[in-house]
Protein backbone atom coordinates (compact mmCIF):
# COMPACT_ATOMS: atom_id res chain seq x y z
CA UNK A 1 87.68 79.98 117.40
CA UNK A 2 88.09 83.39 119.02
CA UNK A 3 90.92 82.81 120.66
CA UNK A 4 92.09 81.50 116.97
CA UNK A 5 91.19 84.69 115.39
CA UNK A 6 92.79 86.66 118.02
CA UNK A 7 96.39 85.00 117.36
CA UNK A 8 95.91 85.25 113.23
CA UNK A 9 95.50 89.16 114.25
CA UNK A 10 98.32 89.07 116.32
CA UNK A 11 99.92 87.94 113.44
CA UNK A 12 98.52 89.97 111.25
CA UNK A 13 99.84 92.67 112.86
CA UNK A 14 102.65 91.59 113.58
CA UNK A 15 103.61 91.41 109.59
CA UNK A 16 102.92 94.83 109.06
CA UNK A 17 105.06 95.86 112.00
CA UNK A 18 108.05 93.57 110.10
CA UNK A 19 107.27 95.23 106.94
CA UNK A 20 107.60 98.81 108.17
CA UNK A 21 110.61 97.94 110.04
CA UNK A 22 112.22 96.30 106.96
CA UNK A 23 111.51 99.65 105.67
CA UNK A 24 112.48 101.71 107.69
CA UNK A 25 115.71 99.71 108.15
CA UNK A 26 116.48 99.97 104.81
CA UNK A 27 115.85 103.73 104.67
CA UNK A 28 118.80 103.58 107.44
CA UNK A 29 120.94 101.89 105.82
CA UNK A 30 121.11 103.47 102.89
CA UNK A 31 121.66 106.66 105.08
CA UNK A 32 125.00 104.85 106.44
CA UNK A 33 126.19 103.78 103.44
CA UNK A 34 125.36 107.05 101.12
CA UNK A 35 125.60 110.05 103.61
CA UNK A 36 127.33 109.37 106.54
CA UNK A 37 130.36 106.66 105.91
CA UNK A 38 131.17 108.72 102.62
CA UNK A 39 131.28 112.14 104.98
CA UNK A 40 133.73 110.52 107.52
CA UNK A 41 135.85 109.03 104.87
CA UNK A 42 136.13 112.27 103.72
CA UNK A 43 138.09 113.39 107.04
CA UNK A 44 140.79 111.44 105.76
CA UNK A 45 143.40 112.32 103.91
CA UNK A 46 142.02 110.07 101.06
CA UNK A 47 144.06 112.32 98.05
CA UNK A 48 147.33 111.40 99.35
CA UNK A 49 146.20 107.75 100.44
CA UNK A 50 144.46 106.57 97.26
CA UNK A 51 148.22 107.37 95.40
CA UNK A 52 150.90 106.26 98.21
CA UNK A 53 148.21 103.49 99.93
CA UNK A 54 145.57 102.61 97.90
CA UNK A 55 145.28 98.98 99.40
CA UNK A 56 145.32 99.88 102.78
CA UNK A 57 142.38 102.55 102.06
CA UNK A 58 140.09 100.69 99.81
CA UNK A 59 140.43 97.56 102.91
CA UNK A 60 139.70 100.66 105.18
CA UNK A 61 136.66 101.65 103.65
CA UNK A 62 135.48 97.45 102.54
CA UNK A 63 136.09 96.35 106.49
CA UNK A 64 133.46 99.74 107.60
CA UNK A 65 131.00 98.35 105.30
CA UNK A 66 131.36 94.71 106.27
CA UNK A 67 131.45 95.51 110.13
CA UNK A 68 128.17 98.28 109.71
CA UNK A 69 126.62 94.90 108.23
CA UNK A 70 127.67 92.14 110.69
CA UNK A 71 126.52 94.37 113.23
CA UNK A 72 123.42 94.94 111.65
CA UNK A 73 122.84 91.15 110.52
CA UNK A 74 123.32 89.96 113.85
CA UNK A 75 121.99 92.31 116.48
CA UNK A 76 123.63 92.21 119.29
CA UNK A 77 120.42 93.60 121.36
CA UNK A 78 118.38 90.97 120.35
CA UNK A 79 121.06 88.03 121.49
CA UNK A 80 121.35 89.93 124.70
CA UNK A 81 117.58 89.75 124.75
CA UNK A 82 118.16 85.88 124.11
CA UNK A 83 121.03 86.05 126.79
CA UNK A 84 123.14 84.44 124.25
CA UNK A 85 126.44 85.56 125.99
CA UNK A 86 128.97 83.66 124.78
CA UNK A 87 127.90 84.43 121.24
CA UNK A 88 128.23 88.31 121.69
CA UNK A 89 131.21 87.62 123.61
CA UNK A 90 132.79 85.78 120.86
CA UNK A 91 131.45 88.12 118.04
CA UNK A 92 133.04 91.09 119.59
CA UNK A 93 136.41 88.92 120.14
CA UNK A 94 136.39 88.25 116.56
CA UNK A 95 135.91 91.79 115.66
CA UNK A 96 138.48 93.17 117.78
CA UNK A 97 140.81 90.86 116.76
CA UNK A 98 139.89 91.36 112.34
CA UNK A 99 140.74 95.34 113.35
CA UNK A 100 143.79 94.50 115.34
CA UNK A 101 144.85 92.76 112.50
CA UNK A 102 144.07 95.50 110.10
CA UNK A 103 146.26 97.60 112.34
CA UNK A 104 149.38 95.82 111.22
CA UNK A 105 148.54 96.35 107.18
CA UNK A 106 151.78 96.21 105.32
CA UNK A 107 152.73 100.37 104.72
CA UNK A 108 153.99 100.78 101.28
CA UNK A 109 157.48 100.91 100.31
CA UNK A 110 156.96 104.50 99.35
CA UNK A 111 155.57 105.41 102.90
CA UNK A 112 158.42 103.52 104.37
CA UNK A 113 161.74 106.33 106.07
CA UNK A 114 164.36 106.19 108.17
CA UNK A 115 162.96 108.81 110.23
CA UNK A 116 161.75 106.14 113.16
CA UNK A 117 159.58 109.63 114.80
CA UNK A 118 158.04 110.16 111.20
CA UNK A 119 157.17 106.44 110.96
CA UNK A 120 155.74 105.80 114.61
CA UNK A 121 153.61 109.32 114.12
CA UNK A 122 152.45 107.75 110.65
CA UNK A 123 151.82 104.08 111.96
CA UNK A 124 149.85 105.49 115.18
CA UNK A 125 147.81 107.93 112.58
CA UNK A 126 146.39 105.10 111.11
CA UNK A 127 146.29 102.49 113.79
CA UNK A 128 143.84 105.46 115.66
CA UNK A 129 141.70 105.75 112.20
CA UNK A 130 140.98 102.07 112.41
CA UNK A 131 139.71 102.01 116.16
CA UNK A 132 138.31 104.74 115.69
CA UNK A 133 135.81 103.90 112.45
CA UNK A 134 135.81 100.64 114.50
CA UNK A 135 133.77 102.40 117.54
CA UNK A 136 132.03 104.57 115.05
CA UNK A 137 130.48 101.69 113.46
CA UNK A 138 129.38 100.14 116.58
CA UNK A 139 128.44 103.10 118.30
CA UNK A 140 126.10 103.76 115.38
CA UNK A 141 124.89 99.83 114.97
CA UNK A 142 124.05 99.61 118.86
CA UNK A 143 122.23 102.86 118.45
CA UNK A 144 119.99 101.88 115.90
CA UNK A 145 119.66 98.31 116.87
CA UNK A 146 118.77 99.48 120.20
CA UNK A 147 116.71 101.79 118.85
CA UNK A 148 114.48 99.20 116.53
CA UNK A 149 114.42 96.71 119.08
CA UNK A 150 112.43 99.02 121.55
CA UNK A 151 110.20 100.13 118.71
CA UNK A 152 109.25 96.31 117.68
CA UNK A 153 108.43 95.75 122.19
CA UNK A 154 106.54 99.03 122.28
CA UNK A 155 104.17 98.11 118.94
CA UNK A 156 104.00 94.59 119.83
CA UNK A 157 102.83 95.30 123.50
CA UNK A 158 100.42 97.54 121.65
CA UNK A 159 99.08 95.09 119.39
CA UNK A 160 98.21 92.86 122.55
CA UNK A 161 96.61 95.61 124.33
CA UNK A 162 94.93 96.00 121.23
CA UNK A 163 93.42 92.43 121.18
CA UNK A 164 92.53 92.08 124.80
CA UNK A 165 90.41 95.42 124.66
CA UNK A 166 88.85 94.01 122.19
CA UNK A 167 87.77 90.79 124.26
CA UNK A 168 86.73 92.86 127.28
CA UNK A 169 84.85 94.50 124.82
CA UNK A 170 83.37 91.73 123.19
CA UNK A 171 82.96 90.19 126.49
CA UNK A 172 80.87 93.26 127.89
CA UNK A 173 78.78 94.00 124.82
CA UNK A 174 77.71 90.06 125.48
CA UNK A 175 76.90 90.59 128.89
CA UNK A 176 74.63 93.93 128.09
CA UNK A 177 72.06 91.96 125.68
CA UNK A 178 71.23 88.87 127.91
CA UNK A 179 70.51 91.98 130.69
CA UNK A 180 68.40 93.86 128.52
CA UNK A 181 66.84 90.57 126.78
CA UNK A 182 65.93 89.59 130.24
CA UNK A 183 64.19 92.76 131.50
CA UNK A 184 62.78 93.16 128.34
CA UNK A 185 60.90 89.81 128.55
CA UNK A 186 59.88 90.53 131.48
CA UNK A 187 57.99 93.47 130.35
CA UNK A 188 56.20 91.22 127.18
CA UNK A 189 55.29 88.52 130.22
CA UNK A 190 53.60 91.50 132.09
CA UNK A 191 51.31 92.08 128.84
CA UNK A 192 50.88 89.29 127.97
CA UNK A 193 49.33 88.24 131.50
CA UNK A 194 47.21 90.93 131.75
CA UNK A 195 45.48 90.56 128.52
CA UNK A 196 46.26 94.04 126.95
CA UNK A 197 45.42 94.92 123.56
CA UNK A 198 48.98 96.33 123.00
CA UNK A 199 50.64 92.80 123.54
CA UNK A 200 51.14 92.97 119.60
CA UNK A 201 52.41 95.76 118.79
CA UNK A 202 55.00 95.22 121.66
CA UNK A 203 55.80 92.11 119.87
CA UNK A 204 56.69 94.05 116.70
CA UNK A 205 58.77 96.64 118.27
CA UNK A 206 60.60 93.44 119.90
CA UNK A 207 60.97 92.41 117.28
CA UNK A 208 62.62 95.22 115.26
CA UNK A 209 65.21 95.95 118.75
CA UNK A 210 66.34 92.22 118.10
CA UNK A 211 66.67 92.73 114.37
CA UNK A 212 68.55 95.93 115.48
CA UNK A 213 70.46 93.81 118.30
CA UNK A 214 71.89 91.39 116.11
CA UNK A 215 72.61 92.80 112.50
CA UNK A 216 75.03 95.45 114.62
CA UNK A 217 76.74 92.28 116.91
CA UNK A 218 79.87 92.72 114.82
CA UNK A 219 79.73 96.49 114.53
CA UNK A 220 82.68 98.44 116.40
CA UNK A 221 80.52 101.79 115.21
CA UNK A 222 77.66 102.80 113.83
CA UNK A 223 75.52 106.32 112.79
CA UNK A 224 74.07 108.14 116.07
CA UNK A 225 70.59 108.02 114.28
CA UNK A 226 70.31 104.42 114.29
CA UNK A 227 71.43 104.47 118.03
CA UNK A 228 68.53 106.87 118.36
CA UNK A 229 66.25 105.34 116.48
CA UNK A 230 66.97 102.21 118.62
CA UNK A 231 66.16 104.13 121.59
CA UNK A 232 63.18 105.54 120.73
CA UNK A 233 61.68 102.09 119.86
CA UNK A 234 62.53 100.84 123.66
CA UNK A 235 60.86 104.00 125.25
CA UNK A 236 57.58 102.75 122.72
CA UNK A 237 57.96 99.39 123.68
CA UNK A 238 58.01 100.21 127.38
CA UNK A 239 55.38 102.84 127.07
CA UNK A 240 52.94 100.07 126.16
CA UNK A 241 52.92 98.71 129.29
CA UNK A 242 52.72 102.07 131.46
CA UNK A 243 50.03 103.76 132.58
CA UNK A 244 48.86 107.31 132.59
CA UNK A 245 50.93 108.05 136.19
CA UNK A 246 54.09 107.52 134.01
CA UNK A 247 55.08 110.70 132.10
CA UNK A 248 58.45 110.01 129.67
CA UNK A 249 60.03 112.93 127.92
CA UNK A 250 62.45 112.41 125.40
CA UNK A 251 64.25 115.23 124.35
CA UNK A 252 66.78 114.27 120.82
CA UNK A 253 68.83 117.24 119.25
CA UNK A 254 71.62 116.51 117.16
CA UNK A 255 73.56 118.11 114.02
CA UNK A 256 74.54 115.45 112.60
CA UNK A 257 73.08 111.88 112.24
CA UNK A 258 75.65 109.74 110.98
CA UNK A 259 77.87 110.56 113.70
CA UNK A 260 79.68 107.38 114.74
CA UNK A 261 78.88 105.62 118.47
CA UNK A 262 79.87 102.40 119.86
CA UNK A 263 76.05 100.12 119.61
CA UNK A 264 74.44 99.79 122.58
CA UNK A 265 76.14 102.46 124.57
CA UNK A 266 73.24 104.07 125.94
CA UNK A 267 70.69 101.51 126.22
CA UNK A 268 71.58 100.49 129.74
CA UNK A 269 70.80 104.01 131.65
CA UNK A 270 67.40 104.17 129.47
CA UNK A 271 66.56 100.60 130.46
CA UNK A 272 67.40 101.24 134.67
CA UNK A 273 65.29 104.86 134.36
CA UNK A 274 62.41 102.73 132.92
CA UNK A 275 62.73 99.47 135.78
CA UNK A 276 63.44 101.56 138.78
CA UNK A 277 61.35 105.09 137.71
CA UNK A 278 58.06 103.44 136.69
CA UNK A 279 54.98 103.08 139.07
CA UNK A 280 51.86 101.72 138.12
CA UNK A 281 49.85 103.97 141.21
CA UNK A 282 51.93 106.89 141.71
CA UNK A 283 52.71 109.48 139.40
CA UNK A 284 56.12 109.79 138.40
CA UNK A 285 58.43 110.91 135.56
CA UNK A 286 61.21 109.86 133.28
CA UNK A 287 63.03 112.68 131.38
CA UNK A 288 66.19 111.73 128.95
CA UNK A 289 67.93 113.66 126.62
CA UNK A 290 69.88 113.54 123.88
CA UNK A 291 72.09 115.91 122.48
CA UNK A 292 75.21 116.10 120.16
CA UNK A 293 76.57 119.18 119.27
CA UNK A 294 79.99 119.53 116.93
CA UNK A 295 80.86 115.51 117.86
CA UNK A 296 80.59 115.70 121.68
CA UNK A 297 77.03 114.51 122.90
CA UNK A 298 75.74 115.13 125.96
CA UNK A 299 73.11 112.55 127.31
CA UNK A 300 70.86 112.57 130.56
CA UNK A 301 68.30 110.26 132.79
CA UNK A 302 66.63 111.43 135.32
CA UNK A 303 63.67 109.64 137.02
CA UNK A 304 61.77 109.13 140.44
CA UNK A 305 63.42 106.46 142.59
CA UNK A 306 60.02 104.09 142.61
CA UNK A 307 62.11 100.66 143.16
CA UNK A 308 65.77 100.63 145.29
CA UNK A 309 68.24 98.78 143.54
CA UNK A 310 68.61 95.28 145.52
CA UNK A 311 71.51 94.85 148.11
CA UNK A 312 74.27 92.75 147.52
CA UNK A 313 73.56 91.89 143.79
CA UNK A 314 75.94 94.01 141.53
CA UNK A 315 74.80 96.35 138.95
CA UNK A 316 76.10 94.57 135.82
CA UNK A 317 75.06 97.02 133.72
CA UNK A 318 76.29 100.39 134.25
CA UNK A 319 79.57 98.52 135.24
CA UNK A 320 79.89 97.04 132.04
CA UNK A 321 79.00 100.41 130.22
CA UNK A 322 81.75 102.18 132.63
CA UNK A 323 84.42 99.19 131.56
CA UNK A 324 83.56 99.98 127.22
CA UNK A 325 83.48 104.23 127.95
CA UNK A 326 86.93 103.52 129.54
CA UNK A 327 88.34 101.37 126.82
CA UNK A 328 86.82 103.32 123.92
CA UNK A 329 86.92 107.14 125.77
CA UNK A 330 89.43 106.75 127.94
CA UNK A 331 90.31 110.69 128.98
CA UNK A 332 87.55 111.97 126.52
CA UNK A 333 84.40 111.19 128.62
CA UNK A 334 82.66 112.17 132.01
CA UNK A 335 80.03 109.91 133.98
CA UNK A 336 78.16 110.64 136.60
CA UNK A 337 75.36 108.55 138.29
CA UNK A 338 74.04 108.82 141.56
CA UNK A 339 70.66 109.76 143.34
CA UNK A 340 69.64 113.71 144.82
CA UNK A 341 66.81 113.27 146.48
CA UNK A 342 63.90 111.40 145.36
CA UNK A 343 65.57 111.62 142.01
CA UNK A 344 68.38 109.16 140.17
CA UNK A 345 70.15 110.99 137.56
CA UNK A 346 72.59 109.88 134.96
CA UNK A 347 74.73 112.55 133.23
CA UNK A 348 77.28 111.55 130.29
CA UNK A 349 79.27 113.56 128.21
CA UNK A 350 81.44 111.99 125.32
CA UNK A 351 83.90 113.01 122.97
CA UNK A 352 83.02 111.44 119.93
CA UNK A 353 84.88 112.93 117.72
């Protein structure tokens, strides 16, 4: 079904990229035929043709129009795309040989002399007006077929890019809540075997994070303050099972709450400062802030190193949270993650908006 989706907005898009070259084309042609064909014409001498050879001019100026439009009906960059040869070759054979023709119109008996110099200077006037209209036309139809074929590869390459960021993203953000499901669980089977009195109200909180979870599955964004809001319930839910050696500070600033942020952005470097910072006999600390200022937000971890990450299994995680800043930030964010000392810190900044 996905993959169906992702070819109806292929589709989709691929309309609206018709559309807007339909009108865009037609904001060409009318440029052609209303500015530019009228302005050349107007380099003839079109007062002493339209008395002495009418015919000849008004087949002139009907054989630009009908060539601007073959050119433009059949688009030769497109059959070359094809590598339709013999059809361009033949189309251009035909062409040549309809202005060839043209060449030889019958002069009128009025432009007919004896002078044979007058009447080779007055035959190769015109012949060069033909040709040269003739490589105007396709000079200018290449151009702008060339042009508009390019456009239509660039937007639809886009459009594909498009749709497979979204899967990766899709694809991560899926990965992400089976991780935190699982260490999450963990921490409710830890209550629960001990006997403690807070086993139900870490119930509820779980609760309200999977409520939280799911209704924003199908969000691309949502308001910082429900991403906070989200994160404060996770440091409860987790401080239920600590002791008195664990000390968490959470420090939140922001100016503005509805703010938009990817779901589930943060969650990861909260959830590692909480399994690998915690102790249940040694005192240790947890410090993360949270701070947006004017759309960029600055956030931080930092906690003891209690637990070493084990060897040779990956850190799925932060990997996953690198792979969506990248997609959704590219250029506009800075990550850093690493331990100094007894410490592991995590220090983000985003451009949000």
């Amino acid at each position: 079904m996905s993959g169906l989706s992702a070819k109806c907005r292929i589709f989709a898009i691929g309309n609206v990229i018709k559309m807007k070259n339909n009108r865009i084309a037609l904001y060409i042609d009318l440029l052609f035929c209303l500015v530019i064909m009228p302005l050349a014409i107007m380099l003839l001498p079109v007062d002493r043709w339209i008395t002495t050879n009418t015919a000849f001019l008004l087949t002139l100026i009907a054989y630009v129009y009908v060539l601007y439009f073959v050119y433009r009906r059949v688009c030769l960059p497109k059959l070359f795309m094809q590598k339709k040869y013999l059809h361009i070759v033949l189309l251009m054979c035909i062409l040549v040989a309809v202005t060839g023709l043209l060449t030889h119109f019958p002069m009128p008996a009025e432009g007919i002399t004896d002078d044979v110099r007058q009447m080779r200077a007055r035959l190769n006037m015109r012949t060069q007006t033909i040709w040269f209209f003739f490589l105007v036309v396709t000079g200018f139809s290449l151009a702008i077929e060339l042009t508009f074929e390019l456009f239509r590869q660039i937007l639809s390459r886009q459009a594909v890019e498009a749709e497979k960021n979204k899967a990766e993203l899709a694809l991560y953000k899926a990965q992400i809540n089976p991780h935190f499901l699982f260490n999450t669980l963990n921490t409710l089977y830890a209550l629960v075997l001990s006997g403690s009195e807070k086993t139900e109200s870490a119930f509820v909180k779980f609760s309200n994070i999977l409520r939280y979870m799911y209704a924003q599955t199908n969000s691309e964004t949502i308001p910082i303050g429900q991403e906070i809001e989200y994160i404060r319930q996770y440091v409860d839910l987790q401080s239920l099972r600590l002791n008195r050696h664990t000390h968490i500070e959470l420090d939140i600033k922001t100016d503005n709450d509805q703010t938009p942020i990817p779901p589930m952005i943060l969650i990861t470097f909260v959830e590692n400062a909480f399994k690998y910072g915690t102790s249940p006999e040694t005192d240790c600390s947890i410090r993360i802030l949270i701070h947006l200022d004017k759309g960029r937000l600055c956030f931080e971890t930092e906690n003891a190193i209690m637990r070493s990450h084990e060897e040779g299994r990956p850190a799925i995680g932060i990997a996953n949270c690198r792979k969506r800043l990248e997609l959704l930030y590219h250029n506009r964010y800075e990550l850093q993650t690493g331990s100094q000392g007894n410490l592991y810190k995590t220090n983000l900044t985003v451009q949000l908006q």
